[in-house]
Every structure is written in structure tokens, then in C-alpha cells.
Protein backbone atom coordinates (compact mmCIF):
# COMPACT_ATOMS: atom_id res chain seq x y z
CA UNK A 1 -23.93 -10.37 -15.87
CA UNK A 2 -24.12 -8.11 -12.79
CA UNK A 3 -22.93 -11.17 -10.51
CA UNK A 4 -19.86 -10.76 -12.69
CA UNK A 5 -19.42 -7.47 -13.10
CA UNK A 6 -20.19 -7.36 -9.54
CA UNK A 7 -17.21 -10.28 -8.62
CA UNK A 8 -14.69 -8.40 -10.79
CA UNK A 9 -15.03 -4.94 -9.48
CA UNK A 10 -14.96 -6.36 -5.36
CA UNK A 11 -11.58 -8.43 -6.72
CA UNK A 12 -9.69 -5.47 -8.65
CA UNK A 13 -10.83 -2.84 -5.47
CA UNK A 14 -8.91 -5.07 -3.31
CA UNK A 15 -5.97 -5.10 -5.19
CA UNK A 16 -5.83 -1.07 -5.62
CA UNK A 17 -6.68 -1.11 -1.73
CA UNK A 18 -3.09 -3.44 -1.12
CA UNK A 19 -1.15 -1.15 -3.99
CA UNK A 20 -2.56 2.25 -1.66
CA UNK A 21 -0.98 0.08 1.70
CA UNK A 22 2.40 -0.73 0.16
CA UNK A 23 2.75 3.42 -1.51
CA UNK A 24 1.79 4.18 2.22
CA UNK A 25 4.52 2.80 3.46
CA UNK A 26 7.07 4.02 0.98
CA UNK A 27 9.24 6.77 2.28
CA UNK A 28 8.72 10.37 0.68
CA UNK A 29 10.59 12.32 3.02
CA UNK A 30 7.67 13.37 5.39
CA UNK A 31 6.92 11.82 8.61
CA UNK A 32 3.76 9.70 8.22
CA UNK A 33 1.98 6.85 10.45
CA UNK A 34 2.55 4.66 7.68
CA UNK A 35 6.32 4.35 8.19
CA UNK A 36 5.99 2.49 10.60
CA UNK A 37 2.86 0.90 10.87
CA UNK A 38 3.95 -2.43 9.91
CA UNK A 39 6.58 -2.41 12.67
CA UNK A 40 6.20 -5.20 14.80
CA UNK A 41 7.20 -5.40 18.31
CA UNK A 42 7.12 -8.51 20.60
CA UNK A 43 4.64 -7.57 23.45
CA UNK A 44 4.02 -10.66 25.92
CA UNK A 45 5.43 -13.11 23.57
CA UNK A 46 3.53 -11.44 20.81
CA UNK A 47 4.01 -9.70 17.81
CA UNK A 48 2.32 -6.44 17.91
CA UNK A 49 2.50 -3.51 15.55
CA UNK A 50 3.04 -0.13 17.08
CA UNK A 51 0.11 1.32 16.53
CA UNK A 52 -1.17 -0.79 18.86
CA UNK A 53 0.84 -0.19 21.52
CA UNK A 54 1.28 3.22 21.27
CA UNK A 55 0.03 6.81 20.08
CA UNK A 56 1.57 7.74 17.25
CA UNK A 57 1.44 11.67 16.39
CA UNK A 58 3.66 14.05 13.80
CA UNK A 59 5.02 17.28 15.36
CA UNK A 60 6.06 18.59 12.65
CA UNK A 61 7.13 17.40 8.60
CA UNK A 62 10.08 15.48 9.47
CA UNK A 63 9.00 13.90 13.07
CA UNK A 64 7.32 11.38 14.17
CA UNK A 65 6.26 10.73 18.27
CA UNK A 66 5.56 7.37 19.44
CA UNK A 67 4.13 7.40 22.77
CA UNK A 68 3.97 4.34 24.30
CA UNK A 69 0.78 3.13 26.35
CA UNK A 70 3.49 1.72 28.99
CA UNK A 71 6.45 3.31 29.90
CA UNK A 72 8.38 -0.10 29.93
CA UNK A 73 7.61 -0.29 25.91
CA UNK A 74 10.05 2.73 25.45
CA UNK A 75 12.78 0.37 24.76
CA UNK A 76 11.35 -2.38 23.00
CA UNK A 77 9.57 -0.15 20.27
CA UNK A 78 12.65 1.82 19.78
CA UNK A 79 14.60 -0.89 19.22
CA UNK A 80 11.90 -2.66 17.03
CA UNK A 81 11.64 0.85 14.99
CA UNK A 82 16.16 0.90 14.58
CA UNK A 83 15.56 -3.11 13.79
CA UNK A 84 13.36 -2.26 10.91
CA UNK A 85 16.42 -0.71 9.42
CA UNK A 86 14.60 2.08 7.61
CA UNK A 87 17.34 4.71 8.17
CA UNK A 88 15.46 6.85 11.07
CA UNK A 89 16.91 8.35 13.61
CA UNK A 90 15.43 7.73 17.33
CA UNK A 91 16.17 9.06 20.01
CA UNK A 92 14.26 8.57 23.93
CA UNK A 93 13.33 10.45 26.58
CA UNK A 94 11.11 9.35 29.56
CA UNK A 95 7.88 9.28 28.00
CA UNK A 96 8.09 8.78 23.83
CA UNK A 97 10.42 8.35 21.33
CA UNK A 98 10.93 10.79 18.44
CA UNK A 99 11.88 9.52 15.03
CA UNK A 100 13.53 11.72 12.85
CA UNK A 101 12.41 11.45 8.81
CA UNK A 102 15.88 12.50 6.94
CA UNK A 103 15.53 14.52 4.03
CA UNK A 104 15.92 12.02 0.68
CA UNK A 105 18.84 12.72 -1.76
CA UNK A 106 18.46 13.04 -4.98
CA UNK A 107 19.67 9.98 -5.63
CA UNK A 108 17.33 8.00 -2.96
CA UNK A 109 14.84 9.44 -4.49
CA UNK A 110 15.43 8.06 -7.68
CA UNK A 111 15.22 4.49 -6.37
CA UNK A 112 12.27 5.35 -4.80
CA UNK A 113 10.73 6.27 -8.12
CA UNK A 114 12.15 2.92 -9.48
CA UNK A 115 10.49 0.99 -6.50
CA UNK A 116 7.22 2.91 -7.15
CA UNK A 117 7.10 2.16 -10.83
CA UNK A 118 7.75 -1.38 -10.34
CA UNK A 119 5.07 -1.84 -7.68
CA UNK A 120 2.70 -0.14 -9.86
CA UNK A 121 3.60 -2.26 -12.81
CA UNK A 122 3.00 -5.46 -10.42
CA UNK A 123 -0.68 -3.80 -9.52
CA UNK A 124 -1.64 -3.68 -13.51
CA UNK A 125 -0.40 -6.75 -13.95
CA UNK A 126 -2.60 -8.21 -11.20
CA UNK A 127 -5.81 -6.02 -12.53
CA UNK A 128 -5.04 -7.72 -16.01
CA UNK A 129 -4.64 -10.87 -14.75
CA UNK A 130 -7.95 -10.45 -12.89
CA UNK A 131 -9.36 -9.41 -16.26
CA UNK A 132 -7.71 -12.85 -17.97
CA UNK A 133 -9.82 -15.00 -15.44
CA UNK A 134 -13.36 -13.29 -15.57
CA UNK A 135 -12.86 -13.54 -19.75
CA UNK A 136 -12.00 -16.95 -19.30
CA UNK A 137 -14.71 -17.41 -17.26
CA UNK A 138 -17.32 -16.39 -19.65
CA UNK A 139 -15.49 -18.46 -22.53
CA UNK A 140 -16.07 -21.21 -20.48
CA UNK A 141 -19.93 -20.23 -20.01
CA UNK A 142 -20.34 -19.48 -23.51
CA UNK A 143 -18.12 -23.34 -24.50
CA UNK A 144 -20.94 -24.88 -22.49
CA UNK A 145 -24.19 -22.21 -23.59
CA UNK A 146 -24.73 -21.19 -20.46
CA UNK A 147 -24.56 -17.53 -22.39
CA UNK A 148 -25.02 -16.80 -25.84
CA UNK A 149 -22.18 -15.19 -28.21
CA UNK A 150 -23.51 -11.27 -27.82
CA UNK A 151 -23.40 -11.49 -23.82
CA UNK A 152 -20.31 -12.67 -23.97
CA UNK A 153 -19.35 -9.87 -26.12
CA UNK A 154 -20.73 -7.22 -23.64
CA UNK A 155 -19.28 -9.12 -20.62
CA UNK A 156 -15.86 -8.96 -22.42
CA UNK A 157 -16.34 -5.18 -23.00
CA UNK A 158 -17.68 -4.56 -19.57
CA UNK A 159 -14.80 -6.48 -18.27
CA UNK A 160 -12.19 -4.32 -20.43
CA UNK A 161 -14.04 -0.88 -19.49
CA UNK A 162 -13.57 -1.71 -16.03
CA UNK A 163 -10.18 -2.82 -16.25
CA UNK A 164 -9.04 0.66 -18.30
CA UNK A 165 -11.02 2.36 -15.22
CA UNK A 166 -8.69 0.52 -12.43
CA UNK A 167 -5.44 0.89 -14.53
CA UNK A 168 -6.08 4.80 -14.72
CA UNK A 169 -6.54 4.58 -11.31
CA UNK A 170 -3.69 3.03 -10.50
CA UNK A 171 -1.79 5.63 -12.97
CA UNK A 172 -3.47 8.51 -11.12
CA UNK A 173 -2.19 6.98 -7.70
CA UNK A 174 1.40 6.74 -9.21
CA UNK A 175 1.34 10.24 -10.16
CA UNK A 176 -0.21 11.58 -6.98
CA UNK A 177 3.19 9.48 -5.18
CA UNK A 178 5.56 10.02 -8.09
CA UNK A 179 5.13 14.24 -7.27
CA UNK A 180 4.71 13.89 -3.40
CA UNK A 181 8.12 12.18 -3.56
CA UNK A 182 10.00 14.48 -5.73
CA UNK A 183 8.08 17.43 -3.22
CA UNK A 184 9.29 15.69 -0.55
């Protein structure tokens, strides 16, 4: 039963760990690495996020410096960053590129919130569906007595405790975005 509870807990972590990624990424009207970490850049006939070409710092709440490794980058990774179409402003000078984080209207915020709900109702349905395959699992096990009727019981329960845990979680998380946003 640990083995199980062990499986499901590794498999529903992940998930939360991709729904954290993709809120990360969402745009709350402060400058964070996370805009544009997923920003890839061809480098040498390769695609290369920024991050790896590049210090990224924030000067302040609504800016973002990207200061390449190599000067000859300058262009490429501003052009990669205007490419992603994500509505920043860049602008160059010699040695970095600034991006400027526009304050969200009230009505990009809104779809924002839309967005957020949505990919949070994708991450519960993911949980649960991790939840439907563990309690298959030992339906299966119990179909060929590999387990008698009361484990399966208590592996269902466990399974159902832990699944309540990850959806709260996930609820918490949503919250925690849902007021950073509307801060924002």
C-alpha cells in the first residue's frame, strides 16, 4: 500500500509542479523571469531559451533587463522577445535590452482570470484522473485477490484523502494568482 500511495503522490506532485510553471508564466502586471523564460532564441542553429543566454534581472516592478552574455545576441533576443508577441515593449541600448511590463486593464485582467480558472480546472481534472487510474488499479488487484476487500477500502480512502489534499492545493495556488493579478 505504501508503493501506491507512494506512486500516486510522485504522479499528482508533478502535475501541481507543471500547473506552478504555466501560472509562472502568466502575466500579472509585474516584471518577472518567468515572462520570458520560455522564449526561445536560435543561437548557432539552436534553439535556446534566454535564460541561457543571458542575465536576466528586474530594476524595478514593471522592468525587466536582459543582458546578453554576447553583445551580438542584442538583436536576436530582442527580436525573439517582440516575436513572442506578448505585448512588451523593448527597447536596446549597447549592452541589454529593457522590457517594459504594461500595466493590465481591467478588462485584460479579466481574461487573465478566465485563463487562470481554466488552467486550474485542467490541473483537477488531471489530479482526478490520476485518482481514476490508482482506484482502478486496486480494482484490478482486488478482481484477481492480490488484496483483500478492506485494503482496498483504505487504498481507495487514502487515494481520495490525497487527492482532496492536491485539489486544495491547487485552489490555494489559484487564489494566491487570482489576488496577485487583481494587485497587479
Amino acid at each position: 500500500m505504501d508503493n501506491i500511495i507512494n506512486n500516486i503522490e510522485a504522479d499528482m506532485h508533478k502535475v501541481i509542479e507543471k500547473f506552478k510553471s504555466e501560472l509562472s508564466a502568466l502575466h500579472a502586471g509585474r516584471a518577472s523571469h518567468s515572462l520570458i523564460d520560455n522564449i526561445k532564441i536560435n543561437y548557432c542553429n539552436n534553439q535556446m531559451s534566454i535564460k541561457s543566454l543571458a542575465n536576466i534581472s528586474i530594476s524595478d516592478t514593471r522592468t525587466i533587463v536582459v543582458t546578453p552574455w554576447e553583445k551580438k545576441m542584442i538583436g536576436p533576443i530582442a527580436k525573439g522577445i517582440s516575436g513572442a508577441e506578448l505585448g512588451f515593449n523593448t527597447t536596446c541600448d549597447d549592452n541589454a535590452i529593457r522590457i517594459s511590463i504594461a500595466v493590465l486593464t481591467e478588462e485584460r485582467r479579466i481574461g487573465i482570470l478566465k485563463l487562470l480558472k481554466t488552467i486550474g480546472e485542467n490541473t483537477k481534472i488531471l489530479i482526478r484522473n490520476i485518482r481514476r487510474d490508482f482506484v482502478n488499479k486496486g480494482k484490478q488487484s482486488l478482481k484477481t485477490k492480490e488484496i483483500s476487500e478492506d485494503v482496498e477500502r483504505r487504498i481507495v480512502n487514502n487515494i481520495q484523502k490525497i487527492t482532496d489534499k492536491y485539489i486544495n492545493n491547487i485552489d490555494d495556488i489559484l487564489l494566491a494568482k487570482e489576488s496577485e493579478i487583481m494587485a497587479g
